[in-house]
PDB file of N, CA and C in Angstrom:
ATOM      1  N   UNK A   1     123.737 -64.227 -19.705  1.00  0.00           N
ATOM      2  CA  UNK A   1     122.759 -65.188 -20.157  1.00  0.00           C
ATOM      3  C   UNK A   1     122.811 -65.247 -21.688  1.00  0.00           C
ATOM      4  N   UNK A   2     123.102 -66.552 -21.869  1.00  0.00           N
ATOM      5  CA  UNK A   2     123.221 -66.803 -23.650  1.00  0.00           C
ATOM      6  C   UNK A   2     121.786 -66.526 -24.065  1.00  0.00           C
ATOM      7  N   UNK A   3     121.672 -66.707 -25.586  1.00  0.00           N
ATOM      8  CA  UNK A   3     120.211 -66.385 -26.407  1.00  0.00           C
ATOM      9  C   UNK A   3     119.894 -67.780 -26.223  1.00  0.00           C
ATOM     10  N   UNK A   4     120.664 -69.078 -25.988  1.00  0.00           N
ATOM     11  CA  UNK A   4     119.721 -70.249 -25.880  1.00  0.00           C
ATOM     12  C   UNK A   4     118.968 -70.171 -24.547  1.00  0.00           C
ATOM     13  N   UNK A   5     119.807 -69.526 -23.379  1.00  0.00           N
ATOM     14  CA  UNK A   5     119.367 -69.940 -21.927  1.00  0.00           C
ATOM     15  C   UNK A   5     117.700 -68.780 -22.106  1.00  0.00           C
ATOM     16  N   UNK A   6     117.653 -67.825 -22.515  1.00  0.00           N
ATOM     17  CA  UNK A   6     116.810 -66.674 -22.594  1.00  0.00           C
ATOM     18  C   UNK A   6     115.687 -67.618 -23.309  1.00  0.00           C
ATOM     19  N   UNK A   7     115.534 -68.316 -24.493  1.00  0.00           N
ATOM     20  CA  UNK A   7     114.617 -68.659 -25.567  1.00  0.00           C
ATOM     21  C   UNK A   7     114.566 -69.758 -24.489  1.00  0.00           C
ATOM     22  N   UNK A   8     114.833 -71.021 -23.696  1.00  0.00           N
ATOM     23  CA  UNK A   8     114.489 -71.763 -23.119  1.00  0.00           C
ATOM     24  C   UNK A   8     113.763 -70.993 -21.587  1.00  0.00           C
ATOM     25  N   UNK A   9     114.165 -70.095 -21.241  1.00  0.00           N
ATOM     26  CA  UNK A   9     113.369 -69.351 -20.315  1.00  0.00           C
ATOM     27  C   UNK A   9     111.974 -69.601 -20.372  1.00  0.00           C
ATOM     28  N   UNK A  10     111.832 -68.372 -21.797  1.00  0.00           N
ATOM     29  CA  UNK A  10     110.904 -68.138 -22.081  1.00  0.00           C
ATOM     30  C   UNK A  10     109.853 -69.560 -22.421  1.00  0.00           C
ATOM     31  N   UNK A  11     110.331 -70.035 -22.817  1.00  0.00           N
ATOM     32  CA  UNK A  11     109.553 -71.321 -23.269  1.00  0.00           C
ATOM     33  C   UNK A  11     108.677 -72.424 -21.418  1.00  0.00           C
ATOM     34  N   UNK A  12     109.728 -72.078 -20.808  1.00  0.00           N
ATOM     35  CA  UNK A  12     109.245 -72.505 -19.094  1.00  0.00           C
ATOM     36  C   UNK A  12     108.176 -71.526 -18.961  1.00  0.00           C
ATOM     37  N   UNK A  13     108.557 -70.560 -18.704  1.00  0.00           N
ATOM     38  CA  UNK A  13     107.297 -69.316 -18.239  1.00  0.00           C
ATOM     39  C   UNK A  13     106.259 -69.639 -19.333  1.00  0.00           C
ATOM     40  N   UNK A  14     106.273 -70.397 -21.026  1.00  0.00           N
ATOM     41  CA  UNK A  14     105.435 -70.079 -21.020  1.00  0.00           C
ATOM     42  C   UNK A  14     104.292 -71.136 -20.733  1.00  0.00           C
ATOM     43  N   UNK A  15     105.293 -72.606 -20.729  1.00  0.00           N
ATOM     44  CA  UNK A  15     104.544 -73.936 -19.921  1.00  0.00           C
ATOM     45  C   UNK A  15     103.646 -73.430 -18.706  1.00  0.00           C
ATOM     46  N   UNK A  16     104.478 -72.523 -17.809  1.00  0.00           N
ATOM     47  CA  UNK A  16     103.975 -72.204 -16.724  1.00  0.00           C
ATOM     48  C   UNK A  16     102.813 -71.871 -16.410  1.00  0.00           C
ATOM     49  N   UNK A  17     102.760 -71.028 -17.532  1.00  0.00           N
ATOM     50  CA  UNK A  17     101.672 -70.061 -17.416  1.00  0.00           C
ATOM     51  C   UNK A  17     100.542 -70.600 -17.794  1.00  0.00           C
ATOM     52  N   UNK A  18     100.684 -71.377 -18.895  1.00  0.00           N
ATOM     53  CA  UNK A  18      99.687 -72.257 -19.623  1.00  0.00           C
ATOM     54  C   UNK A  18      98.900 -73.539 -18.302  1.00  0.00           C
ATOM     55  N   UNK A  19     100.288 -73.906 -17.736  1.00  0.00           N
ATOM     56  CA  UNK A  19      99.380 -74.620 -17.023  1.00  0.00           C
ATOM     57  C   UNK A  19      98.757 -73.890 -15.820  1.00  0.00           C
ATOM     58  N   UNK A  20      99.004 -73.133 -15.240  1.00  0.00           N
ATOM     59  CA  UNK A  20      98.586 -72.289 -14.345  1.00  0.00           C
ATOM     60  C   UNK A  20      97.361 -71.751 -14.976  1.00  0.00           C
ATOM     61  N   UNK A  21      97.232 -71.639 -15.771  1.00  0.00           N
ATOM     62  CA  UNK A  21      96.036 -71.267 -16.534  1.00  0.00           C
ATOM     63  C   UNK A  21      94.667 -71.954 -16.802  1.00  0.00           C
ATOM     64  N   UNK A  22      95.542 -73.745 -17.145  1.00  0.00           N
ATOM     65  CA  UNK A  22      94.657 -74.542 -17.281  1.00  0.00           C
ATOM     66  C   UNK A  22      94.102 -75.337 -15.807  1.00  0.00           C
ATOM     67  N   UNK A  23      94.789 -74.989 -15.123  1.00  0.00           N
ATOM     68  CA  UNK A  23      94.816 -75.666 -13.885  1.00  0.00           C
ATOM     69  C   UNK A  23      92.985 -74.464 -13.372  1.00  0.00           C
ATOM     70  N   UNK A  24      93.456 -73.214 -13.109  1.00  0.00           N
ATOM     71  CA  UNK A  24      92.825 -72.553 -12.241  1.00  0.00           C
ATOM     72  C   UNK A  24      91.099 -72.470 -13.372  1.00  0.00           C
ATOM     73  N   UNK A  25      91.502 -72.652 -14.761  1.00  0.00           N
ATOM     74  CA  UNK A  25      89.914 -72.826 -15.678  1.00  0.00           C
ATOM     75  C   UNK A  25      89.156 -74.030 -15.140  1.00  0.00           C
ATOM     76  N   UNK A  26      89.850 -75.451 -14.744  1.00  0.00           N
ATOM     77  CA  UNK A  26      89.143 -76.560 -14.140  1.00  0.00           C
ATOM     78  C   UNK A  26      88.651 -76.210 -12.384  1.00  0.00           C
ATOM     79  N   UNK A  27      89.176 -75.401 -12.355  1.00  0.00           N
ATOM     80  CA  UNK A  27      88.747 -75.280 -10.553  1.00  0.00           C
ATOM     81  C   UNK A  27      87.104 -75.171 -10.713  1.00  0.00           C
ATOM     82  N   UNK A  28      86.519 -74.919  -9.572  1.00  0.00           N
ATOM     83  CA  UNK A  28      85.536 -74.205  -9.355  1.00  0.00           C
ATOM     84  C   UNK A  28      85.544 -72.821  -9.524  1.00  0.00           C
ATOM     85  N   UNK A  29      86.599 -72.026  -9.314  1.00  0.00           N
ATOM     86  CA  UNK A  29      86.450 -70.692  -9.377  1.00  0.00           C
ATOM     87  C   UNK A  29      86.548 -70.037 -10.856  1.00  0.00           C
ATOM     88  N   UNK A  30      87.335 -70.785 -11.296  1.00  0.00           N
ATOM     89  CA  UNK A  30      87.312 -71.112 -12.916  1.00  0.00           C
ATOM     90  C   UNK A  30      86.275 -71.460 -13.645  1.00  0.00           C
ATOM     91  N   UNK A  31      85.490 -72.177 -12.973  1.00  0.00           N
ATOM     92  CA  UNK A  31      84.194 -72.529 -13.899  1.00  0.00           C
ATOM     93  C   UNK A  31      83.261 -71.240 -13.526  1.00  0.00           C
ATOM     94  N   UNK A  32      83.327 -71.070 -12.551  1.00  0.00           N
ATOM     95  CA  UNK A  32      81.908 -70.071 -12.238  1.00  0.00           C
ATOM     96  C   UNK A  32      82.488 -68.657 -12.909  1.00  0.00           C
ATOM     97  N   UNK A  33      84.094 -67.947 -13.224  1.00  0.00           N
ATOM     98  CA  UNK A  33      84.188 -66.797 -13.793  1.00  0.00           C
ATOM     99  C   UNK A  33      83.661 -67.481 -15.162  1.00  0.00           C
ATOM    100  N   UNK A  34      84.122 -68.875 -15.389  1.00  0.00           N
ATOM    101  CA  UNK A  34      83.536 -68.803 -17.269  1.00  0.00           C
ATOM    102  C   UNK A  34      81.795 -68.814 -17.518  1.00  0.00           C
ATOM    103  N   UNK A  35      81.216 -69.268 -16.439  1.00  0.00           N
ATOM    104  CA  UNK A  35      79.909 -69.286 -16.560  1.00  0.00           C
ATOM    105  C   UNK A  35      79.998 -67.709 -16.836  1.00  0.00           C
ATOM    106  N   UNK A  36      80.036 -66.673 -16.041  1.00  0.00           N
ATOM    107  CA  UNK A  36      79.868 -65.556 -15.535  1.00  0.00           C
ATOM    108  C   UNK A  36      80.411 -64.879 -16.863  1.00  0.00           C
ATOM    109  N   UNK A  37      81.637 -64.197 -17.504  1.00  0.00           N
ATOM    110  CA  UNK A  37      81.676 -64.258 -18.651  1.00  0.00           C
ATOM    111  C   UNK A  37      80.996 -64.918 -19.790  1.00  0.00           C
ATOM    112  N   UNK A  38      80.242 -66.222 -19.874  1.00  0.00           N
ATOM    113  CA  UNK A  38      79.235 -66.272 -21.104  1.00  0.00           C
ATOM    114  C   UNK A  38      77.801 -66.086 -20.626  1.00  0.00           C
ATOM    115  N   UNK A  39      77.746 -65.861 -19.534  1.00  0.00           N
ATOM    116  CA  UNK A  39      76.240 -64.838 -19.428  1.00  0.00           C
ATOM    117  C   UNK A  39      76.227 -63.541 -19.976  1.00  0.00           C
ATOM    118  N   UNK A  40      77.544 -62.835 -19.368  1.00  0.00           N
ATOM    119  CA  UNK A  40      77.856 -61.646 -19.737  1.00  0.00           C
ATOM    120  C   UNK A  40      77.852 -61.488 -21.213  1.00  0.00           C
ATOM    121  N   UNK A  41      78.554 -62.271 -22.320  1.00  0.00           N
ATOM    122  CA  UNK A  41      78.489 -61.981 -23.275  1.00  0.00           C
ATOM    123  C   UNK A  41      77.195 -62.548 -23.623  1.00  0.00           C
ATOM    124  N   UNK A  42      76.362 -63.359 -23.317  1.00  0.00           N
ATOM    125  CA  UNK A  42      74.653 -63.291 -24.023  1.00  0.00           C
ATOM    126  C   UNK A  42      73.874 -62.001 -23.856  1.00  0.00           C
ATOM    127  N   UNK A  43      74.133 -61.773 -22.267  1.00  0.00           N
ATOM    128  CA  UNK A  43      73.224 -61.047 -22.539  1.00  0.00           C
ATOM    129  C   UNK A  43      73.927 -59.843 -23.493  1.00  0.00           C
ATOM    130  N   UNK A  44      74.981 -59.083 -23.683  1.00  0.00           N
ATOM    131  CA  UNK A  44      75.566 -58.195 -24.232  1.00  0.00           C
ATOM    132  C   UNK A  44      75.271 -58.501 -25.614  1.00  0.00           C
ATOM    133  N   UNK A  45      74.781 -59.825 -26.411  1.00  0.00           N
ATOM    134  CA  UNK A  45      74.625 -59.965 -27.471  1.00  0.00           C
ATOM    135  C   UNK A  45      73.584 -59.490 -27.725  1.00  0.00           C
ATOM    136  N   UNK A  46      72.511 -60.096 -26.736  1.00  0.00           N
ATOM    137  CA  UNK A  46      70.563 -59.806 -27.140  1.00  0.00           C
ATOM    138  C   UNK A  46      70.760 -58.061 -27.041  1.00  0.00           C
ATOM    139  N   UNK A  47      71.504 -57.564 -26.006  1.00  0.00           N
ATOM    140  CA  UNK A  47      70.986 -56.118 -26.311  1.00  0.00           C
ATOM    141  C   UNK A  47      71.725 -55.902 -27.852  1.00  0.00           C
ATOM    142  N   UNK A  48      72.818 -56.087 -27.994  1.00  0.00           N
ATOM    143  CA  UNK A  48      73.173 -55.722 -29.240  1.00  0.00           C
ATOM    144  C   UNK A  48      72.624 -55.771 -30.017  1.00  0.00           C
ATOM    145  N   UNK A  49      72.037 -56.674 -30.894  1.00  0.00           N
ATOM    146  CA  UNK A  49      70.586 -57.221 -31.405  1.00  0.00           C
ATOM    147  C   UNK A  49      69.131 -56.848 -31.455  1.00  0.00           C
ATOM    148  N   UNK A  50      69.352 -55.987 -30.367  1.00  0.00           N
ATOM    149  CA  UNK A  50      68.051 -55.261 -29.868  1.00  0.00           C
ATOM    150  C   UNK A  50      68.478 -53.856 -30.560  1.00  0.00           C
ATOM    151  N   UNK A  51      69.611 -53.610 -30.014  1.00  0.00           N
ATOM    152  CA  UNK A  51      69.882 -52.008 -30.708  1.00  0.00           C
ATOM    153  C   UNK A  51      69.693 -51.904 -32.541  1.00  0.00           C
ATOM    154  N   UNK A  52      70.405 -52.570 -32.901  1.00  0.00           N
ATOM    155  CA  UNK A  52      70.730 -53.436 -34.267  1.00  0.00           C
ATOM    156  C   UNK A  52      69.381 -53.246 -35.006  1.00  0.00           C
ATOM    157  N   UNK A  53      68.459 -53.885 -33.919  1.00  0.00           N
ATOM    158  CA  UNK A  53      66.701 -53.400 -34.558  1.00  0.00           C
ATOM    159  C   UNK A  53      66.263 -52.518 -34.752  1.00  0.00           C
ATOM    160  N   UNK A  54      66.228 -51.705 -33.711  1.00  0.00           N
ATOM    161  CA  UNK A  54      66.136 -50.219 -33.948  1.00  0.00           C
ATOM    162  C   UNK A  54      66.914 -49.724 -34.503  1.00  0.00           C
ATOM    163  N   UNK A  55      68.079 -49.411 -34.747  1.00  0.00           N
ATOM    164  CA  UNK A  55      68.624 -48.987 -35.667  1.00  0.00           C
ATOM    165  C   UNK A  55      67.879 -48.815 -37.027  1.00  0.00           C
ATOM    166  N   UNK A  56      68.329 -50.246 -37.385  1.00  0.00           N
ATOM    167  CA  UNK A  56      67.996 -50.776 -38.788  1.00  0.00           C
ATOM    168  C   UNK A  56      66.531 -50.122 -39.262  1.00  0.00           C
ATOM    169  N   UNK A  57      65.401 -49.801 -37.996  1.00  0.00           N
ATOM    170  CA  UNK A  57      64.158 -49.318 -38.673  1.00  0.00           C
ATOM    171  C   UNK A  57      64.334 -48.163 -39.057  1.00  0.00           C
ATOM    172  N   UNK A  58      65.280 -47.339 -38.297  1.00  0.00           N
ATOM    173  CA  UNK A  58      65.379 -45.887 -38.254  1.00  0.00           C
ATOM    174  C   UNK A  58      65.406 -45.443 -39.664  1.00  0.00           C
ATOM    175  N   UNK A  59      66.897 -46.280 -40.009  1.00  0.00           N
ATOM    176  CA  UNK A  59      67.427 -46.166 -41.469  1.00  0.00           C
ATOM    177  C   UNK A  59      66.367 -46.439 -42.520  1.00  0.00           C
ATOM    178  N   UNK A  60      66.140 -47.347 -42.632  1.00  0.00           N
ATOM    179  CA  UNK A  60      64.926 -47.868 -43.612  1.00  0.00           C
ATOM    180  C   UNK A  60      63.843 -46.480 -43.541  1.00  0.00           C
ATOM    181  N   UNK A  61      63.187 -46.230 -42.536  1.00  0.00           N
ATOM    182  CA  UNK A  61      62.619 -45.019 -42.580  1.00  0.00           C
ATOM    183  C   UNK A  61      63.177 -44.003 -42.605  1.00  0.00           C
ATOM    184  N   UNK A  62      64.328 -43.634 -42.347  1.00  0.00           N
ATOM    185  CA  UNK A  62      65.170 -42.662 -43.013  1.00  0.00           C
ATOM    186  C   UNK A  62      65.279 -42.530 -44.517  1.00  0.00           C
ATOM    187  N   UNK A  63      65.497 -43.624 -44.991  1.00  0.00           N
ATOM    188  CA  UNK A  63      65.848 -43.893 -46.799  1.00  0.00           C
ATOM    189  C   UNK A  63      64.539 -43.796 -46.864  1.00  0.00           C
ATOM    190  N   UNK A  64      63.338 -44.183 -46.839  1.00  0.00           N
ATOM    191  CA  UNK A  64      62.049 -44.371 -47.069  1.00  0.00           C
ATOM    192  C   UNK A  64      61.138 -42.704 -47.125  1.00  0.00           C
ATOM    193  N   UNK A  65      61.743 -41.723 -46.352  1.00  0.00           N
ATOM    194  CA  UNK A  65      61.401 -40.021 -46.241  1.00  0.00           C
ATOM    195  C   UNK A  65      62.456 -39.928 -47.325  1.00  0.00           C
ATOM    196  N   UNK A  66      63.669 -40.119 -47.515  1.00  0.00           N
ATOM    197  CA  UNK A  66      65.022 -39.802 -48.317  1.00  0.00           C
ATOM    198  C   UNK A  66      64.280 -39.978 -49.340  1.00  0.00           C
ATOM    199  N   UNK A  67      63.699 -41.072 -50.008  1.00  0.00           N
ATOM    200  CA  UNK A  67      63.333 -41.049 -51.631  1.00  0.00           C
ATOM    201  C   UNK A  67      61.784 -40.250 -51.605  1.00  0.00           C
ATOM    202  N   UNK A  68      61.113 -40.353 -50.919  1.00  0.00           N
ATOM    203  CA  UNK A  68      59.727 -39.435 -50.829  1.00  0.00           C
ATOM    204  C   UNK A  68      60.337 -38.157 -50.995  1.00  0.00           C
ATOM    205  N   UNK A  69      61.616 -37.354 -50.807  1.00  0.00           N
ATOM    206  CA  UNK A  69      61.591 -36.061 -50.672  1.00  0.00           C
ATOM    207  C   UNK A  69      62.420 -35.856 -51.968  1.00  0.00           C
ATOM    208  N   UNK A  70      63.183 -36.857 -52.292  1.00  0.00           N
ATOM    209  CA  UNK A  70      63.741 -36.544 -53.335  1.00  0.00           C
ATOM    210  C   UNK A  70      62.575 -36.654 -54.818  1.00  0.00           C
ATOM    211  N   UNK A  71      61.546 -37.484 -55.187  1.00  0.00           N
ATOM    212  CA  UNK A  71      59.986 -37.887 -55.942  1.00  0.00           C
ATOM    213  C   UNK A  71      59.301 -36.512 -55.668  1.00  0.00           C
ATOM    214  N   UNK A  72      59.603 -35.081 -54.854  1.00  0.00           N
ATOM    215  CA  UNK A  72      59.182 -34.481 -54.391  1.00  0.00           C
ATOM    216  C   UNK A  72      59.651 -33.268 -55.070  1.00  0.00           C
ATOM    217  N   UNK A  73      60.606 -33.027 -54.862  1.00  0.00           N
ATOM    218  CA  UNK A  73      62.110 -32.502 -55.401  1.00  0.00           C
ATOM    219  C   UNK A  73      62.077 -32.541 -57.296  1.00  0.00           C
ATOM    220  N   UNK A  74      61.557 -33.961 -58.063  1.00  0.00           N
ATOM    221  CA  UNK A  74      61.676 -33.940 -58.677  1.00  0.00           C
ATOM    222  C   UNK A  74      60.854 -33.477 -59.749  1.00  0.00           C
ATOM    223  N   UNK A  75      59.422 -33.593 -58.986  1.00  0.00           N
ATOM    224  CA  UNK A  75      58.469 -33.157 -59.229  1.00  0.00           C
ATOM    225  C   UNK A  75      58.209 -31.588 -59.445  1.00  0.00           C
ATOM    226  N   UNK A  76      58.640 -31.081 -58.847  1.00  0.00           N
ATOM    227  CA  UNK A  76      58.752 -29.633 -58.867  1.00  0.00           C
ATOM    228  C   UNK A  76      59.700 -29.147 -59.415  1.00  0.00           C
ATOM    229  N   UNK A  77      60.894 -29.613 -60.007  1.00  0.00           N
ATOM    230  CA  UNK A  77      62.054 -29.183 -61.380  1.00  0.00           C
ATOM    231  C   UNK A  77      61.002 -29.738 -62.588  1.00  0.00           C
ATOM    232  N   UNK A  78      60.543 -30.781 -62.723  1.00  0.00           N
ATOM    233  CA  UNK A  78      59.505 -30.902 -63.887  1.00  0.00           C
ATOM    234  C   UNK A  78      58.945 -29.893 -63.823  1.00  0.00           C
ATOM    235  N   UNK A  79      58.022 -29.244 -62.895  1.00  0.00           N
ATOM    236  CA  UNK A  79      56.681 -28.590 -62.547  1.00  0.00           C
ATOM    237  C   UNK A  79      57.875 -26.986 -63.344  1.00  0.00           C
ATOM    238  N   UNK A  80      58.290 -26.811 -62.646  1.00  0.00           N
ATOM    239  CA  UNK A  80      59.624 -25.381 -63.076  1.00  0.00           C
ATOM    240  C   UNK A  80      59.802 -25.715 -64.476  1.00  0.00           C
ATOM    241  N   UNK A  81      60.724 -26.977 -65.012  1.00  0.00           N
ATOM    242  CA  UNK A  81      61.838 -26.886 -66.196  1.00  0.00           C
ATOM    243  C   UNK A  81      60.080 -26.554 -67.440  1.00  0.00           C
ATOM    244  N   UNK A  82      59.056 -26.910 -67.240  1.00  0.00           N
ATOM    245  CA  UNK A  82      58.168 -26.899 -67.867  1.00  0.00           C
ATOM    246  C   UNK A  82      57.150 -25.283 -68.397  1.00  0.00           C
TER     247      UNK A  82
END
């Protein structure tokens, strides 16, 4: 098999595939996995989003004790260096 017959191969399989692809996305069974996949990814978003929240408070109140202890810290090397 020459390198033209191989590169034209490939180029069929990849028509093929493409339409085999596009063919079975218009079906019915095709529509209902794509419904089914963008439910899946909503809802996978809202929880993400949800976590994302909590998170984010944790930190903020994390940094928020972080500088209280360090105002704390500093206070008492004054209170010492003095």
């Amino acid at each position: 098999m020459t390198t033209g017959q191989k590169i034209l191969g490939g180029i069929i399989l990849g028509v093929a595939a493409g339409v085999a692809i596009a063919l079975f996305i218009n079906s019915d069974k095709g529509k209902e996995l794509l419904a089914d996949v963008s439910d899946a990814a909503d809802e996978a978003g809202g929880k993400l989003k949800n976590k994302y929240s909590e998170y984010e408070d944790q930190v903020k109140d994390f940094i928020k004790k972080g500088k209280s202890f360090l105002k704390d810290i500093e206070g008492k090397a004054k209170d010492f260096a003095d």
